[in-house]
C-alpha atoms as a PDB file:
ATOM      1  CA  UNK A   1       0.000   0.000   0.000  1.00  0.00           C
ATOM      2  CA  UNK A   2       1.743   3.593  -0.971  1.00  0.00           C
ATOM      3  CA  UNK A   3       1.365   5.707   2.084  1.00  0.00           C
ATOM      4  CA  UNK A   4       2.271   8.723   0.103  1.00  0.00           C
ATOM      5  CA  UNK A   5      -1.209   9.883  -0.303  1.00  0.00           C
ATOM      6  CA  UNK A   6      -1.491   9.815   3.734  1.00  0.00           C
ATOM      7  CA  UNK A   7      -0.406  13.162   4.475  1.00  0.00           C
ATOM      8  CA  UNK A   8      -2.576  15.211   2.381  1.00  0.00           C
ATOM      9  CA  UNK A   9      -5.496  12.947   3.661  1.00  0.00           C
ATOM     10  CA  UNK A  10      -4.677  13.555   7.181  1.00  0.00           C
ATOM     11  CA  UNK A  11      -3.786  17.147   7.076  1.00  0.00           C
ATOM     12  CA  UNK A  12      -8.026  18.567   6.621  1.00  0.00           C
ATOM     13  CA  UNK A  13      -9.443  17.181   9.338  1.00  0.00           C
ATOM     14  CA  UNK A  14      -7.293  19.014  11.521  1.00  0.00           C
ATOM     15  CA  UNK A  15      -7.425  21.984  10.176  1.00  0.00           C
ATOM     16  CA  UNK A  16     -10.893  21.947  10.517  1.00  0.00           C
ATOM     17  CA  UNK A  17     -11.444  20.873  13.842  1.00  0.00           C
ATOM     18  CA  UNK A  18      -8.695  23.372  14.794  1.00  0.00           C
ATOM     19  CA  UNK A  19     -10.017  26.875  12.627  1.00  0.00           C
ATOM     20  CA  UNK A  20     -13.408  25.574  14.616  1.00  0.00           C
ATOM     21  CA  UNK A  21     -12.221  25.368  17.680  1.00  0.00           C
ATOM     22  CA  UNK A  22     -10.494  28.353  17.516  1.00  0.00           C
ATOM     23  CA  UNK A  23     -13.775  30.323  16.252  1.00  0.00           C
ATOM     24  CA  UNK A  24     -16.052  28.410  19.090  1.00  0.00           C
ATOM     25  CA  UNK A  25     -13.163  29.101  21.733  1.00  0.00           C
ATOM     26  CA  UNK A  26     -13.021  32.960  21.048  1.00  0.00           C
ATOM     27  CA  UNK A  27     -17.039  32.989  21.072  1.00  0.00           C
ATOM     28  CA  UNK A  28     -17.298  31.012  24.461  1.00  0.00           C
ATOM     29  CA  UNK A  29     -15.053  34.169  25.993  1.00  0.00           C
ATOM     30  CA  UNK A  30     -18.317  36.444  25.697  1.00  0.00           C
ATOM     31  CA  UNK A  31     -21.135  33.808  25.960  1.00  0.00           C
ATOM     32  CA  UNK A  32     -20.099  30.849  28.051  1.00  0.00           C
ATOM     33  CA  UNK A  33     -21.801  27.649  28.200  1.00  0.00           C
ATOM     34  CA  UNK A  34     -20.609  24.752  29.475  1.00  0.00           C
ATOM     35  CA  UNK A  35     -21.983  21.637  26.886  1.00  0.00           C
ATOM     36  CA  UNK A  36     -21.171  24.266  24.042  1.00  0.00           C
ATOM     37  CA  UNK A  37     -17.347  24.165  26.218  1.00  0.00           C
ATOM     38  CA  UNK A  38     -17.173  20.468  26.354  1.00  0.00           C
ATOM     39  CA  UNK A  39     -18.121  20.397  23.171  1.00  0.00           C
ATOM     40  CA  UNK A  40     -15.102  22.785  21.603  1.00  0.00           C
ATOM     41  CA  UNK A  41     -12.667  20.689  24.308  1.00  0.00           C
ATOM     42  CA  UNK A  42     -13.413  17.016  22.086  1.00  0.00           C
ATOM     43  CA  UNK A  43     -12.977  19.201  18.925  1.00  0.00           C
ATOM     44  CA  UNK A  44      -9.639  20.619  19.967  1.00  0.00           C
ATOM     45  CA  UNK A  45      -8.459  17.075  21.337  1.00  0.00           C
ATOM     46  CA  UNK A  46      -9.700  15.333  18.264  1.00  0.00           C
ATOM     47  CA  UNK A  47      -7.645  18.184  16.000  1.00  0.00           C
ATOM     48  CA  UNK A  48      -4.769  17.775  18.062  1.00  0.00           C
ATOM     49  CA  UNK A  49      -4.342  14.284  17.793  1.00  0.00           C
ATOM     50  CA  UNK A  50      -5.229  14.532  13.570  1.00  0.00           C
ATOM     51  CA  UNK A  51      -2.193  17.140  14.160  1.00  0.00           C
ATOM     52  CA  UNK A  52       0.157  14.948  15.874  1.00  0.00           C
ATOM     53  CA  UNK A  53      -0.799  11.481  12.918  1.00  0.00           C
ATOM     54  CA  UNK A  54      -0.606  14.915  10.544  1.00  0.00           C
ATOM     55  CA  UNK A  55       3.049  15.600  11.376  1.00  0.00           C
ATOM     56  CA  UNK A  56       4.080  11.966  11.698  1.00  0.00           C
ATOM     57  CA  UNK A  57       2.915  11.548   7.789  1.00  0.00           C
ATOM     58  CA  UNK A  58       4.502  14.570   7.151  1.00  0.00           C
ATOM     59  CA  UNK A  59       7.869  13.317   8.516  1.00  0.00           C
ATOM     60  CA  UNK A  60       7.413  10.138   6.498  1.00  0.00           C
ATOM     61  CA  UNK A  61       7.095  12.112   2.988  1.00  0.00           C
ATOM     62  CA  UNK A  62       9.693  14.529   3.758  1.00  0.00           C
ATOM     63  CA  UNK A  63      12.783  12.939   2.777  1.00  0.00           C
ATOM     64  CA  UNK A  64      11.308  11.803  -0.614  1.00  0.00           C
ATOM     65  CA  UNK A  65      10.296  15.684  -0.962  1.00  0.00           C
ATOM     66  CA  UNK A  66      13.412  17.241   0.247  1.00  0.00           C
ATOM     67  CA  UNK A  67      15.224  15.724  -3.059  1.00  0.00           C
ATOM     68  CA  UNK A  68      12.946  17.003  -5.798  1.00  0.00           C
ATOM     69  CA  UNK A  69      11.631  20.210  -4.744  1.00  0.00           C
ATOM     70  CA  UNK A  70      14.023  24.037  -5.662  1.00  0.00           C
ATOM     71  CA  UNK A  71      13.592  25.158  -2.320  1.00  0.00           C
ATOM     72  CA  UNK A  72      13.659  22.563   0.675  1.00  0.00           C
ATOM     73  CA  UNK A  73      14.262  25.141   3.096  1.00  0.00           C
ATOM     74  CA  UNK A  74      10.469  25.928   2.878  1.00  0.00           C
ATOM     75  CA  UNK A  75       9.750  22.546   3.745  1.00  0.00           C
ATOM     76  CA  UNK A  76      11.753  22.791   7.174  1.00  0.00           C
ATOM     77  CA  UNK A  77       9.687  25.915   8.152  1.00  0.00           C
ATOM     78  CA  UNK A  78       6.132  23.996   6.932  1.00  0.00           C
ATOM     79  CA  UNK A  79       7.189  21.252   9.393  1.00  0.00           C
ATOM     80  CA  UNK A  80       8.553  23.889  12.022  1.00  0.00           C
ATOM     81  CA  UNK A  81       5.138  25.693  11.568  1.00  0.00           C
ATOM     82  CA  UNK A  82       3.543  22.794  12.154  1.00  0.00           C
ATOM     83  CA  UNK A  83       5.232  21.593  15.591  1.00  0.00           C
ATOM     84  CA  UNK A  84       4.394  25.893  16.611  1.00  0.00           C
ATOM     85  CA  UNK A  85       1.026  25.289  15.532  1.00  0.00           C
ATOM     86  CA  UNK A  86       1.090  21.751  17.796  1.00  0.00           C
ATOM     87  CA  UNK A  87       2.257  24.094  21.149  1.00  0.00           C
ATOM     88  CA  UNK A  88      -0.154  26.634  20.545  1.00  0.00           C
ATOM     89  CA  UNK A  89      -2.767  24.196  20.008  1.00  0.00           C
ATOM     90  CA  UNK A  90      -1.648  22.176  23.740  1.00  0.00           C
ATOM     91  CA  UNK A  91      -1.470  25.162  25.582  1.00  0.00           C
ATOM     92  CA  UNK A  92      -5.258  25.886  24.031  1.00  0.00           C
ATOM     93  CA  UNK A  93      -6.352  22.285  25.440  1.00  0.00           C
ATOM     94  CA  UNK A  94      -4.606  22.508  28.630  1.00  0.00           C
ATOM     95  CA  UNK A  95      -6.222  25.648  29.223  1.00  0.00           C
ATOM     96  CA  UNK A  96      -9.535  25.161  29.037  1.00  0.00           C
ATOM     97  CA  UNK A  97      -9.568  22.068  30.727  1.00  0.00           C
ATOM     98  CA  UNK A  98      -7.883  23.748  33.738  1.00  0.00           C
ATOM     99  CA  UNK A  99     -10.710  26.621  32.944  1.00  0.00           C
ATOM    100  CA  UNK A 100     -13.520  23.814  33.554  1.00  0.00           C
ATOM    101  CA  UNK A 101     -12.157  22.869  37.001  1.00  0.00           C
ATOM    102  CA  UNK A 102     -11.911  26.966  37.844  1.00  0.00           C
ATOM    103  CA  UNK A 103     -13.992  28.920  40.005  1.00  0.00           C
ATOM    104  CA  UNK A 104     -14.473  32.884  39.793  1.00  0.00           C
ATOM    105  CA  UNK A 105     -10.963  34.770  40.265  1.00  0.00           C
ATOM    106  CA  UNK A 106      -7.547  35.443  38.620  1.00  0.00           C
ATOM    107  CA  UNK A 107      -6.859  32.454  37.531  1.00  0.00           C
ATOM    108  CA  UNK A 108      -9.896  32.493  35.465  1.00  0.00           C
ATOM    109  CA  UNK A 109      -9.607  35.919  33.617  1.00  0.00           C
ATOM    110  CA  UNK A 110      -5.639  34.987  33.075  1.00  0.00           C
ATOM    111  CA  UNK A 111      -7.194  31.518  31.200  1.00  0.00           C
ATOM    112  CA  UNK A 112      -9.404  33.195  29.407  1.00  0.00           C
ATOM    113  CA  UNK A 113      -6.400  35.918  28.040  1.00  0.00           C
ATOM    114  CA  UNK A 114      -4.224  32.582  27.985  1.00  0.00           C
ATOM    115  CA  UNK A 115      -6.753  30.999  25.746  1.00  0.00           C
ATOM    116  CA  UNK A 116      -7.240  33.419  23.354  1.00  0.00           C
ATOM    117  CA  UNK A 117      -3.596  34.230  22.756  1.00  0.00           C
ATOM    118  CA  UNK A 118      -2.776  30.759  22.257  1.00  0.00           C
ATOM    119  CA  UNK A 119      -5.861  30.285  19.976  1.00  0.00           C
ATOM    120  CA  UNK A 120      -5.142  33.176  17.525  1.00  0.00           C
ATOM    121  CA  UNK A 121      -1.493  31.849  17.715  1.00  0.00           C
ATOM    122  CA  UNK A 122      -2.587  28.407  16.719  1.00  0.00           C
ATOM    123  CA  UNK A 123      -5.441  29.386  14.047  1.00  0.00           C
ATOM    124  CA  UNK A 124      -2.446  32.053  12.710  1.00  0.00           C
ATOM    125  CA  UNK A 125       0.100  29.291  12.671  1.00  0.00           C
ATOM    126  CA  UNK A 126      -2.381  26.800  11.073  1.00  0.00           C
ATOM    127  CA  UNK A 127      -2.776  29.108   8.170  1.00  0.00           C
ATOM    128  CA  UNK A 128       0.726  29.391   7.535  1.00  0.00           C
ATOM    129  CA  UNK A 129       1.500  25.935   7.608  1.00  0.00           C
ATOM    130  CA  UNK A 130      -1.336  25.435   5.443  1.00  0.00           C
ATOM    131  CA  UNK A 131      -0.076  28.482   2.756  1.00  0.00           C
ATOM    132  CA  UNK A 132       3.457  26.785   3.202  1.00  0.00           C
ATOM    133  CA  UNK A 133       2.030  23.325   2.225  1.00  0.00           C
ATOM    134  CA  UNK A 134      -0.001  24.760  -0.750  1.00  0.00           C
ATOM    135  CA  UNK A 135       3.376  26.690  -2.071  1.00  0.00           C
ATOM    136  CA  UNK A 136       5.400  22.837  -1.732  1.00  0.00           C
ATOM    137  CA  UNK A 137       2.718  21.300  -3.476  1.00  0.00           C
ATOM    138  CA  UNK A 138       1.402  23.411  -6.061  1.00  0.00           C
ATOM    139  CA  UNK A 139       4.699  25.457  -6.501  1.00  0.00           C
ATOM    140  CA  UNK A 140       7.326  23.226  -6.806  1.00  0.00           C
ATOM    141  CA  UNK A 141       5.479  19.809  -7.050  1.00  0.00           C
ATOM    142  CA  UNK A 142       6.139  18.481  -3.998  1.00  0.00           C
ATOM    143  CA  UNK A 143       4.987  14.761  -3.347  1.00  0.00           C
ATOM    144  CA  UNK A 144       3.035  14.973  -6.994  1.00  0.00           C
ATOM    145  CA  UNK A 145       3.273  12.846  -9.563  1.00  0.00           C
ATOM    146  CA  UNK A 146       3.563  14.745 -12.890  1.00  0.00           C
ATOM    147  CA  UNK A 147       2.427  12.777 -15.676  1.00  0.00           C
ATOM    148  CA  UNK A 148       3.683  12.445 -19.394  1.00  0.00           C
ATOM    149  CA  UNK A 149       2.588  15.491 -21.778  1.00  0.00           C
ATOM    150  CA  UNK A 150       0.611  12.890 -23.264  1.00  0.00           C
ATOM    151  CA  UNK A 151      -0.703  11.048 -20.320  1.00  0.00           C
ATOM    152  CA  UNK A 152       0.417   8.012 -21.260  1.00  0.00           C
ATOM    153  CA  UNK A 153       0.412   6.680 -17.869  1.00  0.00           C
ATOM    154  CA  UNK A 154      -3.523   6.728 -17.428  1.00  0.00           C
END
């Protein structure tokens, strides 16, 4: 079985889980409900861990990449981006989990600024990675078969 098709597979359900999660997250800030909370917290676990199989596919293809592509120095900062994007998206999960065992005080408002820092950071990361990825692919045919002018091989 060629695994090569793996990463792109992997990499959308992450990013939309995550760009949700982040949109839900911000909204809960001003209206909080707890199911709606809950909710967002499987969302961002569930993106996280299509994150985590998303970078371990990503690993897998890059040394085939790194040898046909003009530019592999944008594939070191798509993976970089997507270990920032990883950290962002932890600190996200840790704190609202911590924010659903919190009563009224400090630690509460400094969760709530912790959250959406590290949620912008991850949704802003997320896009990055996702431009970078685009550029490999569609730029400079990374992990793409290109097929005979004729297409012959079909």
């Amino acid at each position: 079985m060629d695994i090569s098709t793996w990463h792109p597979l992997t990499v959308h359900f992450p990013i939309a889980f995550l760009s949700l999660s982040s949109i839900i997250g911000i909204y809960l800030i001003f209206k909080p409900n707890k199911v709606l909370s809950q909710y967002n917290l499987g969302l961002l676990f569930l993106g996280c861990l299509g994150l985590l199989i998303s970078i371990y596919t990503g690993n897998d293809e890059e040394s085939k990449v790194a040898r046909v592509i003009c530019d592999p120095t944008e594939l070191k900062t798509h993976e970089n981006f997507a270990y920032y994007t990883l950290y962002a998206y932890a600190v996200y999960l840790a704190s609202g989990l911590i924010l659903l065992k919190t009563k009224q005080g400090i630690l509460k408002q400094l969760l709530y600024v912790l959250i959406v820092l590290s949620s912008l950071t991850g949704l802003s990361t997320l896009v990055y990675v996702g431009h970078l990825g685009a550029s490999i692919v569609y730029n400079q045919a990374g992990g793409v078969s290109v097929p005979d002018k004729d297409c012959s091989g079909f």
